[in-house]
Every structure is written in structure tokens, then in C-alpha cells.
Protein backbone atom coordinates (compact mmCIF):
# COMPACT_ATOMS: atom_id res chain seq x y z
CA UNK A 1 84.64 104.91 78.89
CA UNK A 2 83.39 102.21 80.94
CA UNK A 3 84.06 102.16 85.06
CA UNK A 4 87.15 100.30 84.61
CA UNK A 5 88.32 102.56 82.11
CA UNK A 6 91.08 105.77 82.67
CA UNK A 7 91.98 107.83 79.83
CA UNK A 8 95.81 106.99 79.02
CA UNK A 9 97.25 110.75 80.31
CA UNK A 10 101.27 110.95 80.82
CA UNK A 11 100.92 110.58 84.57
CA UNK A 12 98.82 107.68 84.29
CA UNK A 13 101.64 105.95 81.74
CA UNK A 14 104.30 106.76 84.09
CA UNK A 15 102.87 105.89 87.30
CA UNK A 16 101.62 102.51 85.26
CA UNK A 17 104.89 102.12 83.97
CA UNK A 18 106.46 102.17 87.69
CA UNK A 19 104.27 100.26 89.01
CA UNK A 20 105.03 97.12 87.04
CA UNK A 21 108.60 97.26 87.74
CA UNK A 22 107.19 94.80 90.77
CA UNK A 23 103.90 94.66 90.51
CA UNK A 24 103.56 92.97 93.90
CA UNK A 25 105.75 95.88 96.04
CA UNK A 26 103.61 98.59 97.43
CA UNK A 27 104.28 101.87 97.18
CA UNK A 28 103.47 104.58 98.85
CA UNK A 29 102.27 108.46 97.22
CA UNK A 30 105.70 109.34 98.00
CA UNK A 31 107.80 106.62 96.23
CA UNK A 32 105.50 107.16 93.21
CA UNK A 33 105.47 110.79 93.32
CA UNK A 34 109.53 110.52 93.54
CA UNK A 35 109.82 107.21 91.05
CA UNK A 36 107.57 108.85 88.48
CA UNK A 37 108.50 112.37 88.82
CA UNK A 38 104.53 113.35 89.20
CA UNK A 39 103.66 116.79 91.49
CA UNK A 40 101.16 115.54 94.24
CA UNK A 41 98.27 117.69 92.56
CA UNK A 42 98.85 115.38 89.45
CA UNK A 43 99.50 112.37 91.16
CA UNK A 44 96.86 112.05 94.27
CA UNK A 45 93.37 112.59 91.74
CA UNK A 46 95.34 109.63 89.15
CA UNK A 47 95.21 107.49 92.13
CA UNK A 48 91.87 107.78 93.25
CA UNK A 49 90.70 107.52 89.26
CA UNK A 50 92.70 103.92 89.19
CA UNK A 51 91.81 102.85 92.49
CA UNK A 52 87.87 103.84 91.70
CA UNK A 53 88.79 101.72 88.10
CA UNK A 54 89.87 98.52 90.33
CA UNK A 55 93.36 99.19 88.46
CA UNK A 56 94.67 99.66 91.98
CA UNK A 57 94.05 98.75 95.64
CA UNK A 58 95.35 100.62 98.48
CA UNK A 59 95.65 100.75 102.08
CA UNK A 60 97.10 102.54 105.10
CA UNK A 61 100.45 101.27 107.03
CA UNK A 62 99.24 100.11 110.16
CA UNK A 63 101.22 102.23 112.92
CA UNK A 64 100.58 104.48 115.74
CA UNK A 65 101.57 107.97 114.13
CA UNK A 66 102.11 109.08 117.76
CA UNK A 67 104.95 106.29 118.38
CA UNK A 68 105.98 106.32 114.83
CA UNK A 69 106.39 110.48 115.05
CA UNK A 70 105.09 110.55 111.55
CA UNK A 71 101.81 110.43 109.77
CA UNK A 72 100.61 107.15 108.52
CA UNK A 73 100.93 106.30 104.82
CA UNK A 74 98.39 104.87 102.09
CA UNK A 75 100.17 102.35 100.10
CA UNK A 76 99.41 101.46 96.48
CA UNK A 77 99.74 97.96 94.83
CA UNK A 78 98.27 97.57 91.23
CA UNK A 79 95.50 94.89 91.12
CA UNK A 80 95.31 91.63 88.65
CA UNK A 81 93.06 93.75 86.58
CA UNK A 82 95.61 96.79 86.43
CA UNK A 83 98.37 95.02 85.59
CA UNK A 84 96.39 93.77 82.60
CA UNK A 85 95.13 97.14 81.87
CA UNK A 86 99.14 98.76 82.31
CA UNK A 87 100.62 96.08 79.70
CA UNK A 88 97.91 96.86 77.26
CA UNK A 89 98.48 100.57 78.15
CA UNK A 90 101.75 100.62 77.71
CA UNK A 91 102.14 98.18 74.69
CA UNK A 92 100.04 100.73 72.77
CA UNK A 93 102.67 103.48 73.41
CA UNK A 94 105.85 101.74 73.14
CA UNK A 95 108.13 103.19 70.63
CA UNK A 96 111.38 100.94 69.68
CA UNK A 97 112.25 100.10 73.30
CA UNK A 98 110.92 103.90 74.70
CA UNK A 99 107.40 104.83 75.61
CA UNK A 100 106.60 107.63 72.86
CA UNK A 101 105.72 110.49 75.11
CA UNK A 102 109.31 109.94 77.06
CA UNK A 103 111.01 110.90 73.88
């Protein structure tokens, strides 16, 4: 595999397939950890393999956590280049109108 490559695992189909319900809305861990149903131990080392693959960029909120009385979040959008990569992706595993390994 090449450096913009990621092996197509479950977690990486599901948070791909999330993601391009609106490609443009970022999300943070949380919203993709609830939207795709992925444990953080799963989820967190996907992230950093698509963000390393320029599939995704992130970023932290920019807030006080003091005033905000909450830790800061990272925020995921996928890039141009991930959003090509997802619909490729997922085109590969789409089974009459259901990804295959949702079945």
C-alpha cells in the first residue's frame, strides 16, 4: 500500500460511510464514535491512519476549556482526496442498496 492508502477494515467503511453523509460538516471523535457505532480504541488509531493518508484533516475547536468547563475537541472533516478514496471504497462493497459487511 502506498502512503495514501488504508486497508478497507469495517471501521474504516463505516466511519467513511458517515462521513460522506456531508462531507463538508465536521465531526468530532464523539459524533463519529456515536454515528458509526465504533469503541474509541477502534476508532482513535482509524483516524490517525486516514488523517496520516491525507483522507482526512483535523483540527481542535478553538475555546478556552477553562470558560468552556470542558475539554477541547479535535474535529474531523474528510479531505478532496478522501472523499474520492470513500466513494471508491464504498462502491467496491455495495451490495443491492447495503454495504456487504452491514448485512
Amino acid at each position: 500500500m502506498g502512503d495514501t492508502e488504508i486497508r478497507a477494515s469495517g471501521p474504516v467503511l463505516k466511519i467513511l460511510k458517515l462521513m460522506l453523509e456531508n462531507p463538508a460538516k465536521k465531526l468530532s471523535g464523539a459524533d463519529i464514535s456515536g454515528g458509526a457505532k465504533i469503541g474509541s480504541g477502534t476508532l482513535y488509531p482509524a483516524l490517525q491512519r486516514m488523517e496520516r493518508a491525507a483522507w482526512l484533516t483535523s483540527a481542535w475547536e478553538d475555546i478556552d476549556p477553562s470558560a468552556a468547563g470542558r475539554p477541547r475537541r479535535r474535529y474531523y472533516r474528510l479531505s478532496a482526496l478522501g472523499q474520492k478514496k470513500a466513494l471508491e471504497l464504498l462502491g467496491e462493497f455495495q451490495f443491492e442498496g447495503a454495504l456487504a459487511w452491514s448485512l
